[in-house]
C-alpha atoms as a PDB file:
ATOM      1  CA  UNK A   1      -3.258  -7.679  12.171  1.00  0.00           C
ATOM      2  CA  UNK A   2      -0.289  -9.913  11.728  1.00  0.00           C
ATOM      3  CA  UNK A   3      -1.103 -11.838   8.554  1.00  0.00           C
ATOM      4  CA  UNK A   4      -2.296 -11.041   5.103  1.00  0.00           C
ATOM      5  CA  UNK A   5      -5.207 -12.526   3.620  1.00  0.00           C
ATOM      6  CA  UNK A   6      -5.482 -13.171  -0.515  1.00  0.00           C
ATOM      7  CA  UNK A   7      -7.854 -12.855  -2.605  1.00  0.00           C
ATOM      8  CA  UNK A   8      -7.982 -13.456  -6.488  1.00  0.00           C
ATOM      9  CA  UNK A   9      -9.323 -15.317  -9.198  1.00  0.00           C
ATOM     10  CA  UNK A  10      -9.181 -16.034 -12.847  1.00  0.00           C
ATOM     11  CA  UNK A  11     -11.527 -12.898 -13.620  1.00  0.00           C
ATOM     12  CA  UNK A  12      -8.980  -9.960 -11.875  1.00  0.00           C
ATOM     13  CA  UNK A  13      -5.750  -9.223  -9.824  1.00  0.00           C
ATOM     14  CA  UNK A  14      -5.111 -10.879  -6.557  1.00  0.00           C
ATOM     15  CA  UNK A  15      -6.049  -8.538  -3.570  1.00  0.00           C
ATOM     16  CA  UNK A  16      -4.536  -9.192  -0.332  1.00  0.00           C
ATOM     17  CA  UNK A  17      -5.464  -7.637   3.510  1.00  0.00           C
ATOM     18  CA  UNK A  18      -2.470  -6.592   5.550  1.00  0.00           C
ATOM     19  CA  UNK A  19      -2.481  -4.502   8.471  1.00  0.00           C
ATOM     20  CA  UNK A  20      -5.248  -2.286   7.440  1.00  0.00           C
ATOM     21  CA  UNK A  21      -6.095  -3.911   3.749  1.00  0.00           C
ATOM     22  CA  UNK A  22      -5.634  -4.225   0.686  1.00  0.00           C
ATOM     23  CA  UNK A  23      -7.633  -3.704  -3.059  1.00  0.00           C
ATOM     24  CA  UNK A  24      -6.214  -4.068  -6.340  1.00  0.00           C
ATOM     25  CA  UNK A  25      -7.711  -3.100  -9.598  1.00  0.00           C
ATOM     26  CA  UNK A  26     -10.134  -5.821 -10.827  1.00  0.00           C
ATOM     27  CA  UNK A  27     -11.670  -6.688 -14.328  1.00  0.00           C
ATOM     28  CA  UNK A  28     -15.228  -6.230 -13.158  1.00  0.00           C
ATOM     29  CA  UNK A  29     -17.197  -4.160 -10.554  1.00  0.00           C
ATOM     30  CA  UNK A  30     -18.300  -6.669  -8.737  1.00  0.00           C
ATOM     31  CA  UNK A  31     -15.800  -7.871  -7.579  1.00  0.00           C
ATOM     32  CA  UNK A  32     -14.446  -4.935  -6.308  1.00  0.00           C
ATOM     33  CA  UNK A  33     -17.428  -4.289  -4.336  1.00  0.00           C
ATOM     34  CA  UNK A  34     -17.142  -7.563  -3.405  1.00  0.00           C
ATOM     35  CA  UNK A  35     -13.612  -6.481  -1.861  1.00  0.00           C
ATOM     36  CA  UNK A  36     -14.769  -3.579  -0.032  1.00  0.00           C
ATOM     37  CA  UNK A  37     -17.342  -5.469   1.766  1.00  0.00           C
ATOM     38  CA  UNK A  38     -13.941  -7.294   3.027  1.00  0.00           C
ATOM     39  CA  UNK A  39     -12.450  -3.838   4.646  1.00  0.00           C
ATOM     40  CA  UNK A  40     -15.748  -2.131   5.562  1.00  0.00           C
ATOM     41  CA  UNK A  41     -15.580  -2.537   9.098  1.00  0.00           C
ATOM     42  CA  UNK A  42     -11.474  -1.746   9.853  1.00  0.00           C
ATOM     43  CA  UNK A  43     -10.151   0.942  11.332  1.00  0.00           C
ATOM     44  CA  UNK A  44      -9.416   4.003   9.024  1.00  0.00           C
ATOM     45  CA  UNK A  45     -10.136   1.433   6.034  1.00  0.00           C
ATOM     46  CA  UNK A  46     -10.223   2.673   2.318  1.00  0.00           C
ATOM     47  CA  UNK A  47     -11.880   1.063  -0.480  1.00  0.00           C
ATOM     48  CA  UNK A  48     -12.006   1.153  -4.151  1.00  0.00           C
ATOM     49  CA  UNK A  49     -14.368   1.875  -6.738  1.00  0.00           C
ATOM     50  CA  UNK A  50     -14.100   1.219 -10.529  1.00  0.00           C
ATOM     51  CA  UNK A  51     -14.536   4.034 -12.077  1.00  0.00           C
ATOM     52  CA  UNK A  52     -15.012   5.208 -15.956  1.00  0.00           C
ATOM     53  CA  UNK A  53     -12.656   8.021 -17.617  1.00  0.00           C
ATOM     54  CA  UNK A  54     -16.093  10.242 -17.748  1.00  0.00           C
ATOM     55  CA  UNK A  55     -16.681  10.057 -13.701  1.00  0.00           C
ATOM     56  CA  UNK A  56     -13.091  10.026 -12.823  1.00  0.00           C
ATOM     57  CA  UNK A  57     -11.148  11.487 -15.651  1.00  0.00           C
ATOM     58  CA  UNK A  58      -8.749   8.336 -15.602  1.00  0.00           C
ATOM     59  CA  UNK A  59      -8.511   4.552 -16.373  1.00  0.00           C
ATOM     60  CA  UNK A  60      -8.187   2.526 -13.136  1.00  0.00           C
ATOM     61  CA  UNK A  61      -9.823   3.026  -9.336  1.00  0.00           C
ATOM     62  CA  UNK A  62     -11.425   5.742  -7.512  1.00  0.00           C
ATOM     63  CA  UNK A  63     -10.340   5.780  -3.645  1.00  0.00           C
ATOM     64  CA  UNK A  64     -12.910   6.362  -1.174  1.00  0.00           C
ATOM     65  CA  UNK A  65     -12.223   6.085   2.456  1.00  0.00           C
ATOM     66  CA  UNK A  66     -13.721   5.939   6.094  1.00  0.00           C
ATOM     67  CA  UNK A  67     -13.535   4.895   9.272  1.00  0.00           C
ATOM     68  CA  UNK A  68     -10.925   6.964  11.868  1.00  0.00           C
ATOM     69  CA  UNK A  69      -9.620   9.872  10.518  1.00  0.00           C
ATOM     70  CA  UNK A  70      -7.215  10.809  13.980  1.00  0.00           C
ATOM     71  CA  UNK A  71      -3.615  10.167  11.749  1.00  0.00           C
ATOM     72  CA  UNK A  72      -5.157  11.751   8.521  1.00  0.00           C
ATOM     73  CA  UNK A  73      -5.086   8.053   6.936  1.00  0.00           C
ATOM     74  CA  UNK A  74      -7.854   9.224   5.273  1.00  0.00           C
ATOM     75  CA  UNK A  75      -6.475  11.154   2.762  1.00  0.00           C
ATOM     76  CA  UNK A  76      -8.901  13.906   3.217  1.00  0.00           C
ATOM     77  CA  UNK A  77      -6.917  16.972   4.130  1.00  0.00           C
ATOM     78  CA  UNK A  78      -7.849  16.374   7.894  1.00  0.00           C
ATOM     79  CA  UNK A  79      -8.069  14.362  10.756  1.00  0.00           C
ATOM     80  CA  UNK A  80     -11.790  14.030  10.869  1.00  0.00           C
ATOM     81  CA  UNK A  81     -13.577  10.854  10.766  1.00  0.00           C
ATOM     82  CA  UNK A  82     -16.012   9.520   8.390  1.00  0.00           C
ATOM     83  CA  UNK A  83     -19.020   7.470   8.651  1.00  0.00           C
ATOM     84  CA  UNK A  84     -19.623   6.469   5.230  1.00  0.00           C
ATOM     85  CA  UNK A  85     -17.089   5.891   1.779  1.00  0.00           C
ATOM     86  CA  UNK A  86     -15.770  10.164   1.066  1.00  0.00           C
ATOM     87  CA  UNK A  87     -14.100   9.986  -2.217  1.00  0.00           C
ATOM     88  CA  UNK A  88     -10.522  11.349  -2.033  1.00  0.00           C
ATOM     89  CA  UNK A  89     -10.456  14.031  -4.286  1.00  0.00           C
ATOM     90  CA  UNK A  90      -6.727  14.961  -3.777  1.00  0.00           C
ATOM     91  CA  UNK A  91      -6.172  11.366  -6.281  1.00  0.00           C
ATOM     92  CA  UNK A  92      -8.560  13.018  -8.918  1.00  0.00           C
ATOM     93  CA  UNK A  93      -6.992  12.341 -12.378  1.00  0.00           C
ATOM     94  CA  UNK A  94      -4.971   9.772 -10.958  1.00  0.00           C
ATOM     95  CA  UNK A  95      -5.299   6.076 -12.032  1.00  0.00           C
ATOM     96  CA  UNK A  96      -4.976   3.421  -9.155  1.00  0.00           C
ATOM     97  CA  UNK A  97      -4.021   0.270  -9.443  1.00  0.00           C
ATOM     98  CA  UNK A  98      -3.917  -0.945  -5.842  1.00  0.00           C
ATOM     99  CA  UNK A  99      -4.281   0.663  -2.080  1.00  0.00           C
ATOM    100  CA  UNK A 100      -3.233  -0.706   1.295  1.00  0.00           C
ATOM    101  CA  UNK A 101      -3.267   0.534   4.707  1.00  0.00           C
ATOM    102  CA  UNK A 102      -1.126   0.183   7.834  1.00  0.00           C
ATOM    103  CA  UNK A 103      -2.300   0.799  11.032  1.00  0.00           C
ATOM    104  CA  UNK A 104      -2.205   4.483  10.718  1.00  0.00           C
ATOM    105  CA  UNK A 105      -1.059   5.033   7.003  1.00  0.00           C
ATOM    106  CA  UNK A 106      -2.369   4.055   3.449  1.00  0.00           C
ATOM    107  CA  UNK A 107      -0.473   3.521   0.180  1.00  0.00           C
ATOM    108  CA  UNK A 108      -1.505   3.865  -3.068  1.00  0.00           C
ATOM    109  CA  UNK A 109       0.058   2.565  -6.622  1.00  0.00           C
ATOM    110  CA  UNK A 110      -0.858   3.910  -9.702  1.00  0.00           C
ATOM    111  CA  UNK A 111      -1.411   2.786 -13.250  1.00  0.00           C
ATOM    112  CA  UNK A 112       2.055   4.018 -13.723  1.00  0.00           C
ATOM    113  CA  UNK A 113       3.697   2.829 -11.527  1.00  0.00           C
ATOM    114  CA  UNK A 114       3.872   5.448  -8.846  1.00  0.00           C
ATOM    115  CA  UNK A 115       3.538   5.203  -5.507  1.00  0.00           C
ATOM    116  CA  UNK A 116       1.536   7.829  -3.434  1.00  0.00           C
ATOM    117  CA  UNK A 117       1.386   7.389   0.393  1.00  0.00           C
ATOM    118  CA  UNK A 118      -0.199   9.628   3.410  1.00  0.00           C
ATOM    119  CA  UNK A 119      -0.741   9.576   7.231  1.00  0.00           C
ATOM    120  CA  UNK A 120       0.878   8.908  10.100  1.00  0.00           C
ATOM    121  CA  UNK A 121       4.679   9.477   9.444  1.00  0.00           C
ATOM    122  CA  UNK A 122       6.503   8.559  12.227  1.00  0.00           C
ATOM    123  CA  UNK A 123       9.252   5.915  11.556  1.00  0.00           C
ATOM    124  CA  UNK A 124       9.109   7.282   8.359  1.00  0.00           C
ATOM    125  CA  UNK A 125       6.647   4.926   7.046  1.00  0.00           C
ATOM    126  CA  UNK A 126       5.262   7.066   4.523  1.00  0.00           C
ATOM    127  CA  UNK A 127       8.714   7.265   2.306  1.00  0.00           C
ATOM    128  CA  UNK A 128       9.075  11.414   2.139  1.00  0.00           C
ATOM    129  CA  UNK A 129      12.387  11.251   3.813  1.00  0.00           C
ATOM    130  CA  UNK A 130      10.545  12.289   7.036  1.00  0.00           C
ATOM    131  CA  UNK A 131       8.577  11.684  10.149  1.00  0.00           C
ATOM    132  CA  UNK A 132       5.806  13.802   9.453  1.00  0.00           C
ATOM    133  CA  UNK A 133       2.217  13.193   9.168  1.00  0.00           C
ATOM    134  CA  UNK A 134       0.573  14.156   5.687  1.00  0.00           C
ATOM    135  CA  UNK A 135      -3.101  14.977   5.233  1.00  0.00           C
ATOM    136  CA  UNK A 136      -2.962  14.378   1.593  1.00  0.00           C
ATOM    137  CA  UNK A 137      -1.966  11.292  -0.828  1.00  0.00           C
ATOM    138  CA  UNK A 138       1.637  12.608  -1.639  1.00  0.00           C
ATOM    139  CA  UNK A 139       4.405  10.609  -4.045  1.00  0.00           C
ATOM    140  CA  UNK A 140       7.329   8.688  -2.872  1.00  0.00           C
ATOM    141  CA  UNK A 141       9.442  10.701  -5.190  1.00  0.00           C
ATOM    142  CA  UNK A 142      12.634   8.260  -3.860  1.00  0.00           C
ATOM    143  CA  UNK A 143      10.744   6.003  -6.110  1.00  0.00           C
ATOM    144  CA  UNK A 144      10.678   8.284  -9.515  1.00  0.00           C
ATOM    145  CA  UNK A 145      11.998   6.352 -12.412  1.00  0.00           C
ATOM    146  CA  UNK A 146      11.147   3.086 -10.917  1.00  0.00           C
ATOM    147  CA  UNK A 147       8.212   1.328 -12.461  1.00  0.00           C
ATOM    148  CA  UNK A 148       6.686  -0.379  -8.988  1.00  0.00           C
ATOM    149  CA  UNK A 149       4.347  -3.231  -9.633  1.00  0.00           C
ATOM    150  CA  UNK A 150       3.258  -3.980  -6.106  1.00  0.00           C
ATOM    151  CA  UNK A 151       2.741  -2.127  -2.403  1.00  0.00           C
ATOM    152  CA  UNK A 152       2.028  -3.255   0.498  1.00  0.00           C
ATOM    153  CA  UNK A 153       2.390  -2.151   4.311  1.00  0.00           C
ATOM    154  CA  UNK A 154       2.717  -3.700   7.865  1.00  0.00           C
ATOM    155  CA  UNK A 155       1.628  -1.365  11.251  1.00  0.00           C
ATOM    156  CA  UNK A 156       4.672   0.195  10.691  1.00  0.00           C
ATOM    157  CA  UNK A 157       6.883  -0.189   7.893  1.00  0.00           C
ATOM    158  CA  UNK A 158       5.530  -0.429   3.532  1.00  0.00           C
ATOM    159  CA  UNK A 159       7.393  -2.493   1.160  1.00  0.00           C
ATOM    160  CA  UNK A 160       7.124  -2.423  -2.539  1.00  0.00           C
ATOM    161  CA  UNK A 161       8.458  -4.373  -5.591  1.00  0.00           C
ATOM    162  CA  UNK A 162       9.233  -2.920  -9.033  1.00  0.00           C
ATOM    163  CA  UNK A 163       9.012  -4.333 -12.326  1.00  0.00           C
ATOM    164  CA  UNK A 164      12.548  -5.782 -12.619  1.00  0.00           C
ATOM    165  CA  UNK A 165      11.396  -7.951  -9.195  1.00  0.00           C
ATOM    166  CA  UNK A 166      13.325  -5.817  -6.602  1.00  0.00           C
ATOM    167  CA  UNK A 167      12.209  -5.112  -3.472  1.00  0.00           C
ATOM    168  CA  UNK A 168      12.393  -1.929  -1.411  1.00  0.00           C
ATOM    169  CA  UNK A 169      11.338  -1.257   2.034  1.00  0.00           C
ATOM    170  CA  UNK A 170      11.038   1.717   4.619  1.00  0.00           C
ATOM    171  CA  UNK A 171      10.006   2.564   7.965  1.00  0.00           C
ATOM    172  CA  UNK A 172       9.781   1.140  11.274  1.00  0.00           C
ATOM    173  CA  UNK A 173      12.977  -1.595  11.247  1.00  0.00           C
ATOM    174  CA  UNK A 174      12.088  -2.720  14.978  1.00  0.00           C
ATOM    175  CA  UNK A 175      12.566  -7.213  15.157  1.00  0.00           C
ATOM    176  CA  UNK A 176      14.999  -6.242  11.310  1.00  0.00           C
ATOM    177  CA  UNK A 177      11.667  -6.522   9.601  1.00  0.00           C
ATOM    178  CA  UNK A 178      12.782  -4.182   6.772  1.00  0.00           C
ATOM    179  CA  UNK A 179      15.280  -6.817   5.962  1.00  0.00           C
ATOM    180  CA  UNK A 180      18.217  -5.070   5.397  1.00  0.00           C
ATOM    181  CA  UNK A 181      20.476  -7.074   8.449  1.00  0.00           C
ATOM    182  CA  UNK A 182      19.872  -4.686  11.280  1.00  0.00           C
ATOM    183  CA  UNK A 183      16.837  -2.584  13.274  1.00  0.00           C
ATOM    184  CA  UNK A 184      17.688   0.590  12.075  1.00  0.00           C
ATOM    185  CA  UNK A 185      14.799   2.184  10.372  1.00  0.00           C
ATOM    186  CA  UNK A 186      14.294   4.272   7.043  1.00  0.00           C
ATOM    187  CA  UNK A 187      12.869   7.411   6.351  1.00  0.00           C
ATOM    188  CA  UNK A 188      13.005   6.447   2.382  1.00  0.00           C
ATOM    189  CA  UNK A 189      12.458   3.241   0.324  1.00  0.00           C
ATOM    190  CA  UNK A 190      15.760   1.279   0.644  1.00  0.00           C
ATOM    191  CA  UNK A 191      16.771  -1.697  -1.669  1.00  0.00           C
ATOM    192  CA  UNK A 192      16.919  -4.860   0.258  1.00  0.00           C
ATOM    193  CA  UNK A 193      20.287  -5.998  -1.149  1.00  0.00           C
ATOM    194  CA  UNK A 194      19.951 -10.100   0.749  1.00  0.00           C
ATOM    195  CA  UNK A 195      17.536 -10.512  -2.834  1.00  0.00           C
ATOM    196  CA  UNK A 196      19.719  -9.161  -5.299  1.00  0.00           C
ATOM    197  CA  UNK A 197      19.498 -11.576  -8.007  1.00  0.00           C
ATOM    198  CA  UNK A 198      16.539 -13.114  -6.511  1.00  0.00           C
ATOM    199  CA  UNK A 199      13.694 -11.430  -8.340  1.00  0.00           C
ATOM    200  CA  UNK A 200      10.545 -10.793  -6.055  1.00  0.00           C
ATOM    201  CA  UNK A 201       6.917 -11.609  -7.680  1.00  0.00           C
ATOM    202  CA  UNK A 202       4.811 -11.610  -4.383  1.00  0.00           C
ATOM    203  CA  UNK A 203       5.422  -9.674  -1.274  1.00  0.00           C
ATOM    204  CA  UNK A 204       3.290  -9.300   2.384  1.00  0.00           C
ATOM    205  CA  UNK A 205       4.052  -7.680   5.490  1.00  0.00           C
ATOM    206  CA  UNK A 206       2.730  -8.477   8.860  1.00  0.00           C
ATOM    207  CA  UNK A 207       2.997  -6.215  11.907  1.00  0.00           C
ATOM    208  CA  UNK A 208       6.289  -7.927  13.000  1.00  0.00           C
ATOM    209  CA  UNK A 209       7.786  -9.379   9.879  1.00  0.00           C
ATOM    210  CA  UNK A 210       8.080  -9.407   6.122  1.00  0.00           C
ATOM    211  CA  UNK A 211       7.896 -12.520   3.412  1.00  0.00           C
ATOM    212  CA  UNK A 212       8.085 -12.785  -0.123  1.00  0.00           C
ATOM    213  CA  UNK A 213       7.830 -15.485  -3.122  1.00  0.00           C
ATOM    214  CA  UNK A 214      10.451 -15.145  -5.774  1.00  0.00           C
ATOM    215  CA  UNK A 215      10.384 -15.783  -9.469  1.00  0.00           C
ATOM    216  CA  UNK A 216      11.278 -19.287  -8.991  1.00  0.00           C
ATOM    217  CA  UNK A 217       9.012 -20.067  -6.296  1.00  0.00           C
ATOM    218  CA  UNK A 218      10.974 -19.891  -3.372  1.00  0.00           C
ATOM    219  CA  UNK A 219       9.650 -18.650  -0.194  1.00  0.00           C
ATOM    220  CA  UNK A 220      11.732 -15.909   1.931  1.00  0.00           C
ATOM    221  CA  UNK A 221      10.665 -14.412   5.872  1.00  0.00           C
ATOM    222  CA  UNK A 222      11.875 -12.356   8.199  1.00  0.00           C
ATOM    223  CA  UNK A 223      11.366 -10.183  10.909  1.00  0.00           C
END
């Protein structure tokens, strides 16, 4: 899926679809069940539940997750595939904020600002310095002592912004949609220096290509 579809209102967060989708933490159950109906019927999709600190132990989302299992997108420990929503336990205790999934990877982002990511690794999409494939939600510990605000993913490569508005991006760099001048890929999340001192407030990826909305409202593509 080469676009990215928004969704938001008044009432919560925006929520977006990229090449997988996308759910961010909302104000009110309903309409994050209203957002799951969105992703029900994707490939290896994973949706979010609100959940209380007595059923989860945290503030924020529960992730639950189904679909194809073959890349371990799932976040279940396997590569087994699930007919209906299987709560990922491996995120109990941890607050989500938002999820998003590639074609064959999904990224989390906590309450805190932390990024967790599992799945298919190659191009390094999942940010561990690697090209493995991990079974299990696992932190982008590049990203420790950043405070990331946003996450999202294309087929192949994630992107995320942090709270000061920069934007770092790893993975797949095939048609330069990482953004940093060239194709060469990255293993880790790399600063995309073209935006320093252009603060980043919305980011999406398509399969092919990257674009973001600035501070001041200006609109940026490429890929």
């Amino acid at each position: 899926m080469s676009g990215q579809r928004s969704y938001g209102g008044s009432g919560g967060a925006a929520a977006s679809s990229a090449a997988g989708c996308t759910l961010r933490e909302s104000s009110s159950s309903s309409s994050s069940n209203n957002n799951n109906n969105n992703s029900g019927n994707r490939p290896g999709a994973a949706g979010c539940a609100t959940g209380g600190s007595n059923l989860f132990g945290h503030g924020g989302l529960a992730v639950f997750s189904w679909g194809r299992g073959e890349d371990g997108q799932l976040g279940i420990g396997d590569t087994s595939d699930q007919d209906s929503p299987t709560y990922v336990d491996a995120l109990r205790g941890v607050g989500v904020a938002q999820i998003t999934c590639g074609s064959g990877h999904t990224v989390v982002l906590t309450t805190e600002g932390e990024v967790y990511t599992w799945g298919r690794g190659d191009d390094g999409r999942l940010g561990h310095g690697d090209n493995g494939w991990k079974y299990v939600p696992r932190i982008a510990q590049s990203l420790t002592g950043h405070v990331v605000t946003q996450v999202t993913c294309g087929s192949y490569h994630t992107a995320a912004v942090t709270n000061n508005g920069d934007l770092y991006t790893w993975g797949g760099g095939m048609y330069g949609k990482l953004g940093h001048g060239n194709e060469s890929g990255h293993s880790i999340p790399k600063r995309v220096e073209g935006l320093s001192g252009l603060p980043v407030s919305q980011i999406a990826c398509g399969s092919r290509h990257t674009a973001v909305i600035t501070t001041s409202g200006a609109l940026y593509t490429w890929g």
